[in-house]
PDB file of N, CA and C in Angstrom:
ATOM      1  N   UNK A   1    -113.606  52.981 191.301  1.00  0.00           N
ATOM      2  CA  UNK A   1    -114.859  53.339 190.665  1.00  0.00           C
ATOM      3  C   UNK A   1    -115.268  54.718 191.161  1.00  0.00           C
ATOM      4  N   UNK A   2    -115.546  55.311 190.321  1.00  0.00           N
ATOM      5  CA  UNK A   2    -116.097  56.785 191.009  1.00  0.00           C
ATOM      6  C   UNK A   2    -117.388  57.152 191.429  1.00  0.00           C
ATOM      7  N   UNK A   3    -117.556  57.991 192.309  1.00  0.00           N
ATOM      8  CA  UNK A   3    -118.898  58.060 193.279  1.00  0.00           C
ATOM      9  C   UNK A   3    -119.690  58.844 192.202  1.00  0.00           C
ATOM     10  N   UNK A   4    -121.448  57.865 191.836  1.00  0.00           N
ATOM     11  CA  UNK A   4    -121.796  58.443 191.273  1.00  0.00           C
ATOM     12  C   UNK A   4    -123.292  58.548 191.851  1.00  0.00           C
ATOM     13  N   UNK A   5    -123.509  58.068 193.046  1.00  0.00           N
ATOM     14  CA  UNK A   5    -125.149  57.576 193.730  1.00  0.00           C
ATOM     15  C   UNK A   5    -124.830  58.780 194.895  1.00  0.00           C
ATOM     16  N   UNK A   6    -126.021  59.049 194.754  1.00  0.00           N
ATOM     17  CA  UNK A   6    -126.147  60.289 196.428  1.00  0.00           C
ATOM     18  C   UNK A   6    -126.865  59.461 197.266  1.00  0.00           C
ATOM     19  N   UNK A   7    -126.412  59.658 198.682  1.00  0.00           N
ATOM     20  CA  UNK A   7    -127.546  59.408 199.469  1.00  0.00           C
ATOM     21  C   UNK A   7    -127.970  60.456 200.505  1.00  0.00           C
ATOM     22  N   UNK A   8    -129.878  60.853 200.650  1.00  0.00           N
ATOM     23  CA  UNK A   8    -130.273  61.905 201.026  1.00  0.00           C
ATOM     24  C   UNK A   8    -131.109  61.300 201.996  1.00  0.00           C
ATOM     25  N   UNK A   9    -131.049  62.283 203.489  1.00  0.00           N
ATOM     26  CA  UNK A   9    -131.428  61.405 204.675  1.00  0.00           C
ATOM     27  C   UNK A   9    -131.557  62.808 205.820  1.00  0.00           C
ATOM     28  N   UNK A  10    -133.009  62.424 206.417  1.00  0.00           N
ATOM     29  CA  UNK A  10    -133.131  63.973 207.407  1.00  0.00           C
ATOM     30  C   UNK A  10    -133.338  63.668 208.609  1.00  0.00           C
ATOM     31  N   UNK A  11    -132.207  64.359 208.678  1.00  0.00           N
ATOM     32  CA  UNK A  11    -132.252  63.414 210.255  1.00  0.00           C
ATOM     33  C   UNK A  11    -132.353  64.885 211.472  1.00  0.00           C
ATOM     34  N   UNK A  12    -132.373  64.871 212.968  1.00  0.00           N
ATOM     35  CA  UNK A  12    -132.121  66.030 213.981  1.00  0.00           C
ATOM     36  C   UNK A  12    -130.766  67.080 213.623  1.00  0.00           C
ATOM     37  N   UNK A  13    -130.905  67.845 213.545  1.00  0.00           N
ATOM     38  CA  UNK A  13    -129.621  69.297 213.334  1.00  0.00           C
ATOM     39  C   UNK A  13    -128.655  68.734 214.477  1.00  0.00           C
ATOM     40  N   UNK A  14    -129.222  68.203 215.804  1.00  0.00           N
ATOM     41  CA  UNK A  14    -128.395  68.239 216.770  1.00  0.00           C
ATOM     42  C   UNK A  14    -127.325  66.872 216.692  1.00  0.00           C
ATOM     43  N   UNK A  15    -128.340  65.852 216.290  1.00  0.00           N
ATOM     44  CA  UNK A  15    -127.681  64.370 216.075  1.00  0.00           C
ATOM     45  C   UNK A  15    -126.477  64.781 214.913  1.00  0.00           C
ATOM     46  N   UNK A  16    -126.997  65.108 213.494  1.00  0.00           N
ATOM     47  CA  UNK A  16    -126.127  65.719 212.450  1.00  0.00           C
ATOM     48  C   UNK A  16    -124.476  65.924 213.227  1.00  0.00           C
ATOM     49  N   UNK A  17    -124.252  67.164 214.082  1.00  0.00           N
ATOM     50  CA  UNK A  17    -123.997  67.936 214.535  1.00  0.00           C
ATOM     51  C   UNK A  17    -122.755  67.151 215.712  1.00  0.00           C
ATOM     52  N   UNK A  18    -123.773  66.741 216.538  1.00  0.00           N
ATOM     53  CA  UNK A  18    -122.836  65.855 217.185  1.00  0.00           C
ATOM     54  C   UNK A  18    -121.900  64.498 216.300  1.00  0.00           C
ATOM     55  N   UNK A  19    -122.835  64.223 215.751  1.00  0.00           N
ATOM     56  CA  UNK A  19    -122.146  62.556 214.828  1.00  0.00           C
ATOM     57  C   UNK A  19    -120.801  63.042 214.008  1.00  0.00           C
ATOM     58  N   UNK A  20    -121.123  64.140 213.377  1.00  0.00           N
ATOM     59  CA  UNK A  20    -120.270  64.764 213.119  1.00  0.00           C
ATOM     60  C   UNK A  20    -118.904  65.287 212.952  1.00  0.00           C
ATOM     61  N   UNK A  21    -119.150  65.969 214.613  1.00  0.00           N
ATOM     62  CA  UNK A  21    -117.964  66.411 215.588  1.00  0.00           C
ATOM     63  C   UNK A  21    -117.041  65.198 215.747  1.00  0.00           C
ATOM     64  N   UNK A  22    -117.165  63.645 216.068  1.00  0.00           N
ATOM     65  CA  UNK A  22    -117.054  62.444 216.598  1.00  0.00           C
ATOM     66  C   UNK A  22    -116.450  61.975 214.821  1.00  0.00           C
ATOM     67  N   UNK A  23    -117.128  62.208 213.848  1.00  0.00           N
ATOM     68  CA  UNK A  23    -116.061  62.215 212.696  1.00  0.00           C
ATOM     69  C   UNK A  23    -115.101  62.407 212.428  1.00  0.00           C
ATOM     70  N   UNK A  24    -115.255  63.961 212.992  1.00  0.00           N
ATOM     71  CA  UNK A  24    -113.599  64.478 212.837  1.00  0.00           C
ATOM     72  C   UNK A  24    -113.005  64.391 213.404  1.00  0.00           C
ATOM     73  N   UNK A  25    -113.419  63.807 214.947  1.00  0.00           N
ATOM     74  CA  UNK A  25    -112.314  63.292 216.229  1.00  0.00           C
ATOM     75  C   UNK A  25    -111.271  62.186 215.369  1.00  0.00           C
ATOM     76  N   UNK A  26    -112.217  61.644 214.894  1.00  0.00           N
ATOM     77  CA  UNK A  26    -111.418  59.965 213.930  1.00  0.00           C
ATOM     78  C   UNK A  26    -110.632  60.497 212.522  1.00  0.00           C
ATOM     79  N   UNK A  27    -110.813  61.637 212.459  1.00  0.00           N
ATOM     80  CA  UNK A  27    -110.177  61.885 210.732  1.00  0.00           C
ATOM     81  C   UNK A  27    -111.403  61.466 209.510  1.00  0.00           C
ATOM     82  N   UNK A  28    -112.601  61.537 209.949  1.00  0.00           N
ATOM     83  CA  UNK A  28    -113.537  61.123 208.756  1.00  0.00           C
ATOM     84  C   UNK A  28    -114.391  61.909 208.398  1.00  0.00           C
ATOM     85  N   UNK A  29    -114.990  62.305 207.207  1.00  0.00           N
ATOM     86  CA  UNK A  29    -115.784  63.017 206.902  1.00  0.00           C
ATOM     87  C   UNK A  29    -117.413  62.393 207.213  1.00  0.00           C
ATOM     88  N   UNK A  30    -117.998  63.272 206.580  1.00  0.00           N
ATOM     89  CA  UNK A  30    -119.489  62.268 206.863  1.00  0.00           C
ATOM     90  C   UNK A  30    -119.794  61.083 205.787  1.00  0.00           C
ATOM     91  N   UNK A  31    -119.241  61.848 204.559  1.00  0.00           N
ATOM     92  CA  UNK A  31    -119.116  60.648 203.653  1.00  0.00           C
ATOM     93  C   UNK A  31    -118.480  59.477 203.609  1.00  0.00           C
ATOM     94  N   UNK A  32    -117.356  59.863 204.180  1.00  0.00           N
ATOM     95  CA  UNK A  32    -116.545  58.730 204.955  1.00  0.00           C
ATOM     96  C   UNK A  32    -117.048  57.753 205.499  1.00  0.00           C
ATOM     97  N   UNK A  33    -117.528  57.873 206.543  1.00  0.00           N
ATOM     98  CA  UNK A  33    -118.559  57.522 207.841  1.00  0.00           C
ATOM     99  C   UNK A  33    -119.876  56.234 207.472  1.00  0.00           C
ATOM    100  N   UNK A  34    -120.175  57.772 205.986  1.00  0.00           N
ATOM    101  CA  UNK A  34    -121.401  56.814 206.001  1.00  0.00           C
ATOM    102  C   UNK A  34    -121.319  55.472 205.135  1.00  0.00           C
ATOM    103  N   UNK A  35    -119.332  55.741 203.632  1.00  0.00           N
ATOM    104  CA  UNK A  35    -119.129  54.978 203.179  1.00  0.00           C
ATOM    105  C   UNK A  35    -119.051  53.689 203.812  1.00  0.00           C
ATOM    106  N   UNK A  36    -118.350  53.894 205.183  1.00  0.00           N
ATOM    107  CA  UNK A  36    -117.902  52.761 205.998  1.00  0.00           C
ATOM    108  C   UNK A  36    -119.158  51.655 206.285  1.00  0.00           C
ATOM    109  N   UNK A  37    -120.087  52.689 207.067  1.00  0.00           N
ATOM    110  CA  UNK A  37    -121.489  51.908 207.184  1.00  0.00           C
ATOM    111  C   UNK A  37    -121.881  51.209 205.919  1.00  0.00           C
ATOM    112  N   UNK A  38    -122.200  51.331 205.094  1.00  0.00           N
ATOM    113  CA  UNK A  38    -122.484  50.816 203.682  1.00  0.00           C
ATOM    114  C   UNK A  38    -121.381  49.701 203.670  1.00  0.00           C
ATOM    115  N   UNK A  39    -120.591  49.802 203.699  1.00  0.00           N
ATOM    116  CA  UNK A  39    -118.894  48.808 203.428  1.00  0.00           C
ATOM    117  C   UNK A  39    -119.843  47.210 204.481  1.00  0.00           C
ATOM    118  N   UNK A  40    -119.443  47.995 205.812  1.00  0.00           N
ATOM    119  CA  UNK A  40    -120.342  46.791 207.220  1.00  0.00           C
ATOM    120  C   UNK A  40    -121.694  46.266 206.654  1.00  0.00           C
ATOM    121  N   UNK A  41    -122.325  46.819 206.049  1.00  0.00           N
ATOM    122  CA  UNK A  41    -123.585  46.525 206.208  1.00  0.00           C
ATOM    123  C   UNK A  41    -123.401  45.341 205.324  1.00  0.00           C
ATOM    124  N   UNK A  42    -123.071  45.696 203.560  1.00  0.00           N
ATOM    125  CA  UNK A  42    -122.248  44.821 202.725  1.00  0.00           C
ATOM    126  C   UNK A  42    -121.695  43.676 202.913  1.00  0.00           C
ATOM    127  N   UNK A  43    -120.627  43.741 203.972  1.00  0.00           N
ATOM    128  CA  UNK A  43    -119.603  43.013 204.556  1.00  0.00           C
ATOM    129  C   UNK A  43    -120.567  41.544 205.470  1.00  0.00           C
ATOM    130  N   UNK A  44    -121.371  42.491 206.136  1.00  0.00           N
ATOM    131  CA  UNK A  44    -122.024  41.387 206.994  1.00  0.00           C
ATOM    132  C   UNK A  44    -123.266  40.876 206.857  1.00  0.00           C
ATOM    133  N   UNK A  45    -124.089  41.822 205.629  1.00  0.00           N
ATOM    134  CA  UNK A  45    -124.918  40.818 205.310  1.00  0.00           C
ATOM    135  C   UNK A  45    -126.249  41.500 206.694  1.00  0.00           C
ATOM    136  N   UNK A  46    -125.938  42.277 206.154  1.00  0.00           N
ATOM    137  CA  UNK A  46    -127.102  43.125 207.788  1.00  0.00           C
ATOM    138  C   UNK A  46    -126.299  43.954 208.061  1.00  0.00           C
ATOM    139  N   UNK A  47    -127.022  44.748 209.430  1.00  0.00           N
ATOM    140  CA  UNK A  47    -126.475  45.877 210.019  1.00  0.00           C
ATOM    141  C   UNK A  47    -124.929  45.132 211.052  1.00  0.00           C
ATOM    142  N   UNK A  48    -124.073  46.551 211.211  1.00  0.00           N
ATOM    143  CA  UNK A  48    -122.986  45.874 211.425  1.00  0.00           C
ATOM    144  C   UNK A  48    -123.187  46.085 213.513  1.00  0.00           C
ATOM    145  N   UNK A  49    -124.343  45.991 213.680  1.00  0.00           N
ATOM    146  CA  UNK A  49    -124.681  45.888 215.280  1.00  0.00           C
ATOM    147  C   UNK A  49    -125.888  45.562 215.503  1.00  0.00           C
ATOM    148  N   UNK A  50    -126.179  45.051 216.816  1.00  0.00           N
ATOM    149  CA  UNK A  50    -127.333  44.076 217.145  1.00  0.00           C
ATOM    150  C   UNK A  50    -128.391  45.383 217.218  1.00  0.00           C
ATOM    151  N   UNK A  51    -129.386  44.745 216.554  1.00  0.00           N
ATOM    152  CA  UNK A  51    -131.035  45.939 217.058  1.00  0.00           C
ATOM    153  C   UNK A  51    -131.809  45.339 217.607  1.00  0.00           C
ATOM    154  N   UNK A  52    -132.510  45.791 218.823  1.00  0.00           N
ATOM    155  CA  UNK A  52    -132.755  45.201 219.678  1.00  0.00           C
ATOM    156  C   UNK A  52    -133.938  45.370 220.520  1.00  0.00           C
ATOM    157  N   UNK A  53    -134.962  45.222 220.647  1.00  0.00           N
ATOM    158  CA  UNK A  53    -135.962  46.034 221.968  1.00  0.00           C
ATOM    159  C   UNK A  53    -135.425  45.838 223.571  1.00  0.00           C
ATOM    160  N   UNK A  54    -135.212  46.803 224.481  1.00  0.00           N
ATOM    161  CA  UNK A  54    -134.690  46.357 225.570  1.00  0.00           C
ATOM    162  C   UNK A  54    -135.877  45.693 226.272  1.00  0.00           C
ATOM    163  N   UNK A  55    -135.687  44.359 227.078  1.00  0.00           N
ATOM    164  CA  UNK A  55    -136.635  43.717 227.691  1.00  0.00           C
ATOM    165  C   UNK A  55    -136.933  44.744 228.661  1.00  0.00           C
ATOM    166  N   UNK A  56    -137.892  44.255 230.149  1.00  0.00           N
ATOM    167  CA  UNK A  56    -138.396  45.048 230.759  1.00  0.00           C
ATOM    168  C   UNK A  56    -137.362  45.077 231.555  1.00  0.00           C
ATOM    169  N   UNK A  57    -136.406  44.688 232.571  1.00  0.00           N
ATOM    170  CA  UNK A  57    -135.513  44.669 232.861  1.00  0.00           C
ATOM    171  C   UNK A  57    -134.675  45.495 232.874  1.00  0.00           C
ATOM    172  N   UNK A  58    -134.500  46.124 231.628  1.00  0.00           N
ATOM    173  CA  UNK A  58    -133.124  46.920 230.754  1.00  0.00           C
ATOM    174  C   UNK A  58    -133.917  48.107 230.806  1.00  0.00           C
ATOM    175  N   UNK A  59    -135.391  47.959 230.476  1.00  0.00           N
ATOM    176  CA  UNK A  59    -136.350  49.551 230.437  1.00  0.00           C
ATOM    177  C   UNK A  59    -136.122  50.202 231.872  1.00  0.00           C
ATOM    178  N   UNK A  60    -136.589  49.218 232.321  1.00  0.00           N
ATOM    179  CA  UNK A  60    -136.601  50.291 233.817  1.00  0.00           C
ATOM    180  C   UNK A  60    -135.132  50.536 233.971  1.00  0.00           C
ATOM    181  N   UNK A  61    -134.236  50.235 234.729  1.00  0.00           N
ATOM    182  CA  UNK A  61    -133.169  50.049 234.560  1.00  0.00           C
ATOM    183  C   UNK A  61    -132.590  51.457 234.064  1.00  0.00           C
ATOM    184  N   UNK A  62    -132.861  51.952 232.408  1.00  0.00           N
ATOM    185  CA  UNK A  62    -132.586  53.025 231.965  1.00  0.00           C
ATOM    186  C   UNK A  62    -133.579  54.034 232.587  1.00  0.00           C
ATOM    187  N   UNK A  63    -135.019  53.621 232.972  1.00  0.00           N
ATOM    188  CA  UNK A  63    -135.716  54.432 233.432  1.00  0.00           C
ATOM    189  C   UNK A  63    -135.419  54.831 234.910  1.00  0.00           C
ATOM    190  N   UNK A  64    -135.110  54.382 235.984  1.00  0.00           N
ATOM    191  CA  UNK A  64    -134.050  54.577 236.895  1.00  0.00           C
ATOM    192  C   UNK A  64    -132.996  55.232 236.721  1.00  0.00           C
ATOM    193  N   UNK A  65    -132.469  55.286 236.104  1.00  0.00           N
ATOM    194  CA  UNK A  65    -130.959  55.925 235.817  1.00  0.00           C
ATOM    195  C   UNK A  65    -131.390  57.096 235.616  1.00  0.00           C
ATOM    196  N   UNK A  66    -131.868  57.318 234.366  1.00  0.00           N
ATOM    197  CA  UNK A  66    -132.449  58.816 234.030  1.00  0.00           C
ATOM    198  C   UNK A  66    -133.029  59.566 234.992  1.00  0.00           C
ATOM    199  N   UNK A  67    -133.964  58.757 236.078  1.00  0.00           N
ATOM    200  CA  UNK A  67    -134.447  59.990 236.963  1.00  0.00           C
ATOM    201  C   UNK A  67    -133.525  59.686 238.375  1.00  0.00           C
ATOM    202  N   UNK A  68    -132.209  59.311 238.047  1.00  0.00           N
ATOM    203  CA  UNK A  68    -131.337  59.170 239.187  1.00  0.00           C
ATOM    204  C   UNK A  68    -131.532  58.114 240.501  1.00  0.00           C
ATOM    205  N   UNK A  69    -132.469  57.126 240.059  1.00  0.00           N
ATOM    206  CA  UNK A  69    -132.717  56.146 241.376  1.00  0.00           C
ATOM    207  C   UNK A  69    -132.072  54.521 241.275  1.00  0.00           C
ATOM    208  N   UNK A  70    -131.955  54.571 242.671  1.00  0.00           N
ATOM    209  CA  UNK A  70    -131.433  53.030 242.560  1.00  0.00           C
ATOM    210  C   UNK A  70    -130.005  52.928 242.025  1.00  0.00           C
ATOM    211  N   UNK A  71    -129.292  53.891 242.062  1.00  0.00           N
ATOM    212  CA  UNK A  71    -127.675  54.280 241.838  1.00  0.00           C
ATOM    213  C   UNK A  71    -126.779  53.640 242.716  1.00  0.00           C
ATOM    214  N   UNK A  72    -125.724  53.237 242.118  1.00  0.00           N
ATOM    215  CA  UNK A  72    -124.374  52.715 242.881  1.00  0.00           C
ATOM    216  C   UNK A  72    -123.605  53.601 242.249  1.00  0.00           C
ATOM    217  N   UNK A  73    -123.148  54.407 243.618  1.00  0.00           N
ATOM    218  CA  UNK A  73    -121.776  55.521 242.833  1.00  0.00           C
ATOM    219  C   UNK A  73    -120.366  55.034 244.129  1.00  0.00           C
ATOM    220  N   UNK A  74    -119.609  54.686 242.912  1.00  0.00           N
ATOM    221  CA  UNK A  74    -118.655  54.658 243.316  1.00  0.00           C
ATOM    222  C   UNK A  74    -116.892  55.240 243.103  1.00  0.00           C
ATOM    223  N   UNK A  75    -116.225  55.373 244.481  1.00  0.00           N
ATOM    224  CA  UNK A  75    -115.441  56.681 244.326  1.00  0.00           C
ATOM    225  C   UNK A  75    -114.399  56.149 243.183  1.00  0.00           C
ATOM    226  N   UNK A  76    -114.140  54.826 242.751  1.00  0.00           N
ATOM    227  CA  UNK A  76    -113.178  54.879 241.952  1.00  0.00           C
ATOM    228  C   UNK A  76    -112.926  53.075 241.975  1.00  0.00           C
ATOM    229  N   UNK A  77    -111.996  53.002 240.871  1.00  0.00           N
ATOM    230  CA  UNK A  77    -112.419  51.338 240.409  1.00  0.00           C
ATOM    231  C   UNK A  77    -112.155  49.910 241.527  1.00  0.00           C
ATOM    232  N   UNK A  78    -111.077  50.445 242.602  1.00  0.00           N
ATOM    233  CA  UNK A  78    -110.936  50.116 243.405  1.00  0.00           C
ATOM    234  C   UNK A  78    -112.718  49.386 244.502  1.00  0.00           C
ATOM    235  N   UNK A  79    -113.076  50.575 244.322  1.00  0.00           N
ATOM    236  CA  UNK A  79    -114.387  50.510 245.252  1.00  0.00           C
ATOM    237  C   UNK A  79    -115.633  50.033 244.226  1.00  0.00           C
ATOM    238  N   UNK A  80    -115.402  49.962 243.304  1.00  0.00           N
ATOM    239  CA  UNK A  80    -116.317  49.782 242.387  1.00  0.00           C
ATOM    240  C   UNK A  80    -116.448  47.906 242.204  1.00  0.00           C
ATOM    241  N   UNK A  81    -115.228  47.494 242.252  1.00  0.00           N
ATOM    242  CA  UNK A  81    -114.850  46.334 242.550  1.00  0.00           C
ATOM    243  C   UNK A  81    -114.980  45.670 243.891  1.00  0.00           C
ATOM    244  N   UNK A  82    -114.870  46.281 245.036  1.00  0.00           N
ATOM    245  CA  UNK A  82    -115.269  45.698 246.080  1.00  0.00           C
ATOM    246  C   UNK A  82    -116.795  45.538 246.344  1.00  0.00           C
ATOM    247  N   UNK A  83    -117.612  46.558 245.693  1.00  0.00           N
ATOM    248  CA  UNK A  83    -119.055  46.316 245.810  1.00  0.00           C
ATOM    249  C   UNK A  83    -119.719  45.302 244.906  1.00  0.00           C
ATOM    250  N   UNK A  84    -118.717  45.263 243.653  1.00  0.00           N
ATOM    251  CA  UNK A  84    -119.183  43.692 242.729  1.00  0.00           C
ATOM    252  C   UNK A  84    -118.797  42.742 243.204  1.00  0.00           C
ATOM    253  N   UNK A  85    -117.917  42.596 244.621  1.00  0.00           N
ATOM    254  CA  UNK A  85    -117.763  41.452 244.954  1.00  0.00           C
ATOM    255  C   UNK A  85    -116.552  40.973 243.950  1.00  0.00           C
ATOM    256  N   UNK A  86    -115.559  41.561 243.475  1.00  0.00           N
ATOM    257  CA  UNK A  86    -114.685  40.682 242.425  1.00  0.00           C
ATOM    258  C   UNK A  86    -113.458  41.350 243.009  1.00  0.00           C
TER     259      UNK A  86
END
């Protein structure tokens, strides 16, 4: 069937831009991309990933991270594993 519907959508220059770049890593255009999404969405009857509010838990958590606190850095998977205990 041939493409005859546009879809028009304004989104950040930078998001654009990056999402993009990550297209063509895969071989896809944007139309591509966005055909696929449409295909999932179709396919599953909803979005093809969970949406979600992060509980409070998960907020801080990211809010920690971002201003660098409460970090476990570890030198490599070896050690990363001995501090999970596994």
């Amino acid at each position: 069937m041939g493409k005859t519907s546009t879809v028009s959508a304004r989104i950040e220059p930078g998001l654009k831009e990056n999402a993009e770049q990550i297209f063509h890593r895969l071989g896809l255009t944007a139309t591509q991309a966005i055909t696929l999404f449409y295909k999932q969405v179709e396919l599953r009857e909803g979005l093809p990933f969970d949406v979600v509010i992060p509980n409070r838990i998960t907020r801080q958590t990211f809010d920690d991270t971002d201003a660098g606190r409460n970090l476990i850095v570890c030198k490599d998977t070896e050690d990363m594993f001995d501090k999970l205990g596994i």
